[in-house]
N, C-alpha and C. Protein backbone atom coordinates (compact mmCIF):
# COMPACT_ATOMS: atom_id res chain seq x y z
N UNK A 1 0.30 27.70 -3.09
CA UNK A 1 1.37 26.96 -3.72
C UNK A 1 0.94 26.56 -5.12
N UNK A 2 1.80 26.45 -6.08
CA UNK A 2 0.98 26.40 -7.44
C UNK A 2 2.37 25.72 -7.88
N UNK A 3 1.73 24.23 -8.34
CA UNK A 3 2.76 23.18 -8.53
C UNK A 3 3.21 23.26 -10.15
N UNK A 4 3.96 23.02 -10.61
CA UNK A 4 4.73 23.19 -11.72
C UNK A 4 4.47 21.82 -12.39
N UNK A 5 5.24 20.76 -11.96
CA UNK A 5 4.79 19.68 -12.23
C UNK A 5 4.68 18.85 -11.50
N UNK A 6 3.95 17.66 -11.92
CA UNK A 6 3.86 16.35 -10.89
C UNK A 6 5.19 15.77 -10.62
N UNK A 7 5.07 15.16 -9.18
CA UNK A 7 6.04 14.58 -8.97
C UNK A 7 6.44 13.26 -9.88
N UNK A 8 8.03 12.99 -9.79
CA UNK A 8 8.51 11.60 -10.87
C UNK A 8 7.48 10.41 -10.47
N UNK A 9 7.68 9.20 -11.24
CA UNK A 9 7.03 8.21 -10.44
C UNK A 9 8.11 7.77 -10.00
N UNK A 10 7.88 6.68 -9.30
CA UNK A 10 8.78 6.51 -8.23
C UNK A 10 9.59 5.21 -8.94
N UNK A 11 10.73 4.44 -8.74
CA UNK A 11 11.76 3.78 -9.51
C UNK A 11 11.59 2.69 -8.32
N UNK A 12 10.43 1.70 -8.42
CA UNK A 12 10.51 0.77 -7.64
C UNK A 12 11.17 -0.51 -7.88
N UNK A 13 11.64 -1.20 -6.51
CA UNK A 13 12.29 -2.13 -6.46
C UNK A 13 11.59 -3.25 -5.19
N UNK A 14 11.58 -4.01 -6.05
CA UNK A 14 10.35 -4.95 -5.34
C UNK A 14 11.35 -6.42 -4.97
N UNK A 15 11.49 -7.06 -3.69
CA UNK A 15 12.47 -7.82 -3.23
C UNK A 15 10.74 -9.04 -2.88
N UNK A 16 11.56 -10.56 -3.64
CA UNK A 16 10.05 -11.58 -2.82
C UNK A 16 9.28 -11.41 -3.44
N UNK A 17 7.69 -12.11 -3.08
CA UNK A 17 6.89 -12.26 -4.06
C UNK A 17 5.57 -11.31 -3.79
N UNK A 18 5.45 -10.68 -4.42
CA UNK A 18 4.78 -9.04 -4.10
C UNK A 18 3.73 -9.03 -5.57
N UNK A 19 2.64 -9.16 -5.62
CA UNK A 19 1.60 -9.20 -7.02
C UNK A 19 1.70 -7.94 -7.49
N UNK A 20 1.53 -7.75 -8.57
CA UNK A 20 1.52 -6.88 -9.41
C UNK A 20 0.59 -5.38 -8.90
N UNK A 21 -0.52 -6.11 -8.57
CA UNK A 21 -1.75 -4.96 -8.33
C UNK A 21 -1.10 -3.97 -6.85
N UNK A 22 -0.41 -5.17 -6.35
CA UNK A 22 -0.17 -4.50 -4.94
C UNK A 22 1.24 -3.30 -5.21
N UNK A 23 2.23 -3.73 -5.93
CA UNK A 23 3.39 -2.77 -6.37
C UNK A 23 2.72 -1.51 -7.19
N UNK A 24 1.73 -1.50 -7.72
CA UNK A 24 0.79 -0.38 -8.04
C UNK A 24 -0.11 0.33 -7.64
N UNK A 25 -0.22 0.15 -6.26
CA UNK A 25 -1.41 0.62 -4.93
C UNK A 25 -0.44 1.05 -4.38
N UNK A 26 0.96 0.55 -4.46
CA UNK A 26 2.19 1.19 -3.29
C UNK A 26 2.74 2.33 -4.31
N UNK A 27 2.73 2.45 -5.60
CA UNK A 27 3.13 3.27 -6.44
C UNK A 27 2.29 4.49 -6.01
N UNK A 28 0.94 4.33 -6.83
CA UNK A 28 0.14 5.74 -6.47
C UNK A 28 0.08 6.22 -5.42
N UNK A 29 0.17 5.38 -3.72
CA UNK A 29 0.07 5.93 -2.79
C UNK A 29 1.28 6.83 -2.64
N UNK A 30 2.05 6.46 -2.71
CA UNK A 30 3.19 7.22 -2.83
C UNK A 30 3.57 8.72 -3.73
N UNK A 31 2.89 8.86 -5.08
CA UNK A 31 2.90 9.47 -5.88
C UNK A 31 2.16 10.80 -5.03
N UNK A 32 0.78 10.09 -4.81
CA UNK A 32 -0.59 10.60 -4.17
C UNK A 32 -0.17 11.95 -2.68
N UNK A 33 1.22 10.86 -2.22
CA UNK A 33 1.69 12.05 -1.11
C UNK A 33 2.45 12.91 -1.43
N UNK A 34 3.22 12.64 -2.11
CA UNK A 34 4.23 13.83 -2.47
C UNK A 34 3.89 14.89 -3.46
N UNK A 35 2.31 14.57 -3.83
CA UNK A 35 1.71 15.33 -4.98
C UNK A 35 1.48 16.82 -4.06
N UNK A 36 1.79 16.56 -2.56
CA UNK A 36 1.54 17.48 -1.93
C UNK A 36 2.47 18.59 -1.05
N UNK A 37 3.71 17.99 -1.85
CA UNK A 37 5.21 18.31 -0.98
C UNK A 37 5.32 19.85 -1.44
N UNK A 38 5.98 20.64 -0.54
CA UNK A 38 5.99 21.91 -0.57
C UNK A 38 6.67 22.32 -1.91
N UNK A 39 7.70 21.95 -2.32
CA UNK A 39 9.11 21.77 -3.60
C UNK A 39 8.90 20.67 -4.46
N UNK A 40 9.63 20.75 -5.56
CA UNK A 40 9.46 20.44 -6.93
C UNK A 40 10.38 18.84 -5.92
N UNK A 41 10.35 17.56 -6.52
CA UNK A 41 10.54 16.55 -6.02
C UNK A 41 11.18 16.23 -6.96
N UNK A 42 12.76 15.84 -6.83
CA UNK A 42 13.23 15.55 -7.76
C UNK A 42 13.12 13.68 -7.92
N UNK A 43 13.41 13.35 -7.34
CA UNK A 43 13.62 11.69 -7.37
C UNK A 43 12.85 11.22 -6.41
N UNK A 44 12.16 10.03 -6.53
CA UNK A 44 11.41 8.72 -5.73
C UNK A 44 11.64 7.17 -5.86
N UNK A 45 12.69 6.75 -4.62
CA UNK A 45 12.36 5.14 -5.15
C UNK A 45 12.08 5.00 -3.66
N UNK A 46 11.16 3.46 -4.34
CA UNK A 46 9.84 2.85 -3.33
C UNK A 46 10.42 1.28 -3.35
N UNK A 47 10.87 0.90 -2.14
CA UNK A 47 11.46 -0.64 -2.00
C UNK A 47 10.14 -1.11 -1.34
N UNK A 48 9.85 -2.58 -1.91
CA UNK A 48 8.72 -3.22 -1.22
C UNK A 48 9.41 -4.45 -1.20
N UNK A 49 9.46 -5.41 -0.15
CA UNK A 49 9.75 -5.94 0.35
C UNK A 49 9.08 -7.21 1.10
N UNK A 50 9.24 -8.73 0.83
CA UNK A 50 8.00 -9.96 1.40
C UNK A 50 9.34 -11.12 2.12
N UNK A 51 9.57 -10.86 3.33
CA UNK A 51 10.12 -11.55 4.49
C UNK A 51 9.33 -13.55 3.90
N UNK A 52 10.07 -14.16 3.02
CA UNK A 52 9.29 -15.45 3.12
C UNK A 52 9.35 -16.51 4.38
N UNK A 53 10.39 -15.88 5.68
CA UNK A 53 10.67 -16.52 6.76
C UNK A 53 9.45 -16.76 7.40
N UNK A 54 9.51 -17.95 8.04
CA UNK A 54 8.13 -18.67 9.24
C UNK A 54 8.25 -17.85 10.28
N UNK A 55 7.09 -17.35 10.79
CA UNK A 55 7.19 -16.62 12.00
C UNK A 55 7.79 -15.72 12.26
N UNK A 56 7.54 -14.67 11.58
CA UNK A 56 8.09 -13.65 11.13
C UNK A 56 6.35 -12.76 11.10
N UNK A 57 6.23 -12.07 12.13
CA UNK A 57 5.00 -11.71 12.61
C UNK A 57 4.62 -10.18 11.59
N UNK A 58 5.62 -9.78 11.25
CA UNK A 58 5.12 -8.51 10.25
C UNK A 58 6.14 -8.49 8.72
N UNK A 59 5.74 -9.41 7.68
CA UNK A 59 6.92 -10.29 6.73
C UNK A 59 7.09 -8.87 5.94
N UNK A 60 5.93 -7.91 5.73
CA UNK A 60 5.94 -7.02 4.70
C UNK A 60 6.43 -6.12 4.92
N UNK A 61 7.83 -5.45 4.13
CA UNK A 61 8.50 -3.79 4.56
C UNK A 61 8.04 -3.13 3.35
N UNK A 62 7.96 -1.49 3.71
CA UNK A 62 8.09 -0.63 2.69
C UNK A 62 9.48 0.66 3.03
N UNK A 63 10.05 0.87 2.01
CA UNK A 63 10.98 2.03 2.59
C UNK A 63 10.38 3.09 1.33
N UNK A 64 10.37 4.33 1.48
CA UNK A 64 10.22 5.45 0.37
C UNK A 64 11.25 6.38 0.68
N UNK A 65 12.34 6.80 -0.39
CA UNK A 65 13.45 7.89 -0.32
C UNK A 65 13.18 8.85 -1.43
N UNK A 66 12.66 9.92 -1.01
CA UNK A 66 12.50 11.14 -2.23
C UNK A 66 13.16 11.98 -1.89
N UNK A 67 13.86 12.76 -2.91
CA UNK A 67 14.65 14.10 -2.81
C UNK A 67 13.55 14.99 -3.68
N UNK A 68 13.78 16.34 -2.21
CA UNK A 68 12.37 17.14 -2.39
C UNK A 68 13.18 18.24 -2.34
N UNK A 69 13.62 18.90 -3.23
CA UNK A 69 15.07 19.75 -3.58
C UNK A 69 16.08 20.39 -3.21
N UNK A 70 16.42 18.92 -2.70
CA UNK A 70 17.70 19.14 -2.01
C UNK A 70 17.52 18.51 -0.73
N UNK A 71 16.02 18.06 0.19
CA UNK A 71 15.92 17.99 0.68
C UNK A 71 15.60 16.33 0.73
N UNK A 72 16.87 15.21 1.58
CA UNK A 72 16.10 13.85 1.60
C UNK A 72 14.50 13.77 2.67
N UNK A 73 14.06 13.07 1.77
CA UNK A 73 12.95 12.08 2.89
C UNK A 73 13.11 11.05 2.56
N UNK A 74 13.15 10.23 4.04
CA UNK A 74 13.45 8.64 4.04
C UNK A 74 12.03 8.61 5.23
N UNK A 75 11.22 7.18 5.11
CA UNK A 75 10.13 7.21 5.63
C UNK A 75 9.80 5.27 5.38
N UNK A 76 10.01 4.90 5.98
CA UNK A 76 9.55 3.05 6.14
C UNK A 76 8.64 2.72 7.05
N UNK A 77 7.85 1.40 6.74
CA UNK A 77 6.79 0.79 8.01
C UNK A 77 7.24 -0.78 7.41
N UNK A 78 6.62 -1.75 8.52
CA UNK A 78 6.49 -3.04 8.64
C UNK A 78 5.00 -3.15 8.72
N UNK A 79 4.63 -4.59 8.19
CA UNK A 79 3.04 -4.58 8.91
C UNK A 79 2.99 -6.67 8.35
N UNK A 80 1.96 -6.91 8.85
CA UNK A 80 1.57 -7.79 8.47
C UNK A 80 1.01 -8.00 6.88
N UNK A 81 0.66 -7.29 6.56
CA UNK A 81 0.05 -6.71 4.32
C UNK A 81 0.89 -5.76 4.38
N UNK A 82 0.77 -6.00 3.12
CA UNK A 82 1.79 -5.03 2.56
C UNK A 82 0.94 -3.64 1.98
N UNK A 83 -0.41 -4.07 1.98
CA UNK A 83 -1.28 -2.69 2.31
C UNK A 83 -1.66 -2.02 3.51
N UNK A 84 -1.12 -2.65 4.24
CA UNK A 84 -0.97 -1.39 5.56
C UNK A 84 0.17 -0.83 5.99
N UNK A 85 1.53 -1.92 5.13
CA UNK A 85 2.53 -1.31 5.49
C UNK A 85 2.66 -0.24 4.77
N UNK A 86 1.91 0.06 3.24
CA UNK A 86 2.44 1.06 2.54
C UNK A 86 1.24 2.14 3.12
N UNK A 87 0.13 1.85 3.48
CA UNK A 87 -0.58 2.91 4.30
C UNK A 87 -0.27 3.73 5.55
N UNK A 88 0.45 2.87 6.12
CA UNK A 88 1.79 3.82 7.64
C UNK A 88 2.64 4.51 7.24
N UNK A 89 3.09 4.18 5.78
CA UNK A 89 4.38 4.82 5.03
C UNK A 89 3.68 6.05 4.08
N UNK A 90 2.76 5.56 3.84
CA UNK A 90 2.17 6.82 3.25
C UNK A 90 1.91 7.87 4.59
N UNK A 91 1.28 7.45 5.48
CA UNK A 91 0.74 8.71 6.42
C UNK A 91 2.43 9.34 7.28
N UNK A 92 3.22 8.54 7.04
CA UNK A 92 4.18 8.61 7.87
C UNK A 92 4.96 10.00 6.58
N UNK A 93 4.80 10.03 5.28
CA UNK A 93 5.31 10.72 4.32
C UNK A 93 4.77 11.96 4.48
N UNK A 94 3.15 11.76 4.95
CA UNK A 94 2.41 13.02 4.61
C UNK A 94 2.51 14.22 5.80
N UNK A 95 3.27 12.89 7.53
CA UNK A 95 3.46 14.17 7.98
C UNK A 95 4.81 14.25 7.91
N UNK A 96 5.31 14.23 7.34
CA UNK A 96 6.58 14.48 7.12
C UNK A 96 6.90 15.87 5.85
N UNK A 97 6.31 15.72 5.22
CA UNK A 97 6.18 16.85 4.51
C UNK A 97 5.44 17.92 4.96
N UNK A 98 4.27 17.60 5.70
CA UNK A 98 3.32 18.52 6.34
C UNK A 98 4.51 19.68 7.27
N UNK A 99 5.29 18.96 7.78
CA UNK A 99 6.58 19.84 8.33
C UNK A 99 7.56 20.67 7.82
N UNK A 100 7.18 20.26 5.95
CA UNK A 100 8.16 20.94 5.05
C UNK A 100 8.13 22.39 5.40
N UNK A 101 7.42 23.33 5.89
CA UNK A 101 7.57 24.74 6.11
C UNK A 101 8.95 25.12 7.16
N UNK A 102 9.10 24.13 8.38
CA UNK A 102 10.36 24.08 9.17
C UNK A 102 11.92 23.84 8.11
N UNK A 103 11.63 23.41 7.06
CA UNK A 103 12.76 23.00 6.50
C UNK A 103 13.82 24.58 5.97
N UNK A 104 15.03 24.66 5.95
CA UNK A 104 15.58 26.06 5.80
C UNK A 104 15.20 26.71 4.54
């Protein structure tokens, strides 16, 4: 496979109070998977997400929606950090593309 170009970065939208360093660890991870998608990737947005409710046992969401040409991927996790939620969402992306050969 011989990639043309890198994928977009991704058009994040960050909901709650989410630090800077961390919306940029959820960026590259994200970037990092689709650097591996079978097709040219046209679009990426990355919602991160901080539940400020009490007792609320996993506050942090991630959702990732890329169009991989023509083709959606939608791929989300919950977790307690918001670095493991974007680490389930990353592995959850990578096999998801890993399947891109089934796609028509």
């Amino acid at each position: 496979m011989v990639r043309v170009s890198a994928p977009p970065q991704p058009q994040v939208y960050v909901h709650g109070s989410i630090r800077p360093v961390l919306v940029e660890y959820a960026s590259q991870k994200v970037t990092a998977a689709l650097e591996h998608a079978p097709r040219p990737v046209l679009f990426v947005k990355l919602n991160l997400s901080h539940a400020s409710a009490r007792g609320v046992s996993e506050p942090y969401a991630v959702a990732v929606h890329a169009d991989v040409s023509g083709v959606d991927i939608h791929v989300s996790a919950t977790a307690a950090t918001l670095t493991e939620a974007v680490d389930v969402a990353g592995q959850r992306l990578n096999a998801r593309l890993s399947r891109a050969g089934r796609w028509r």
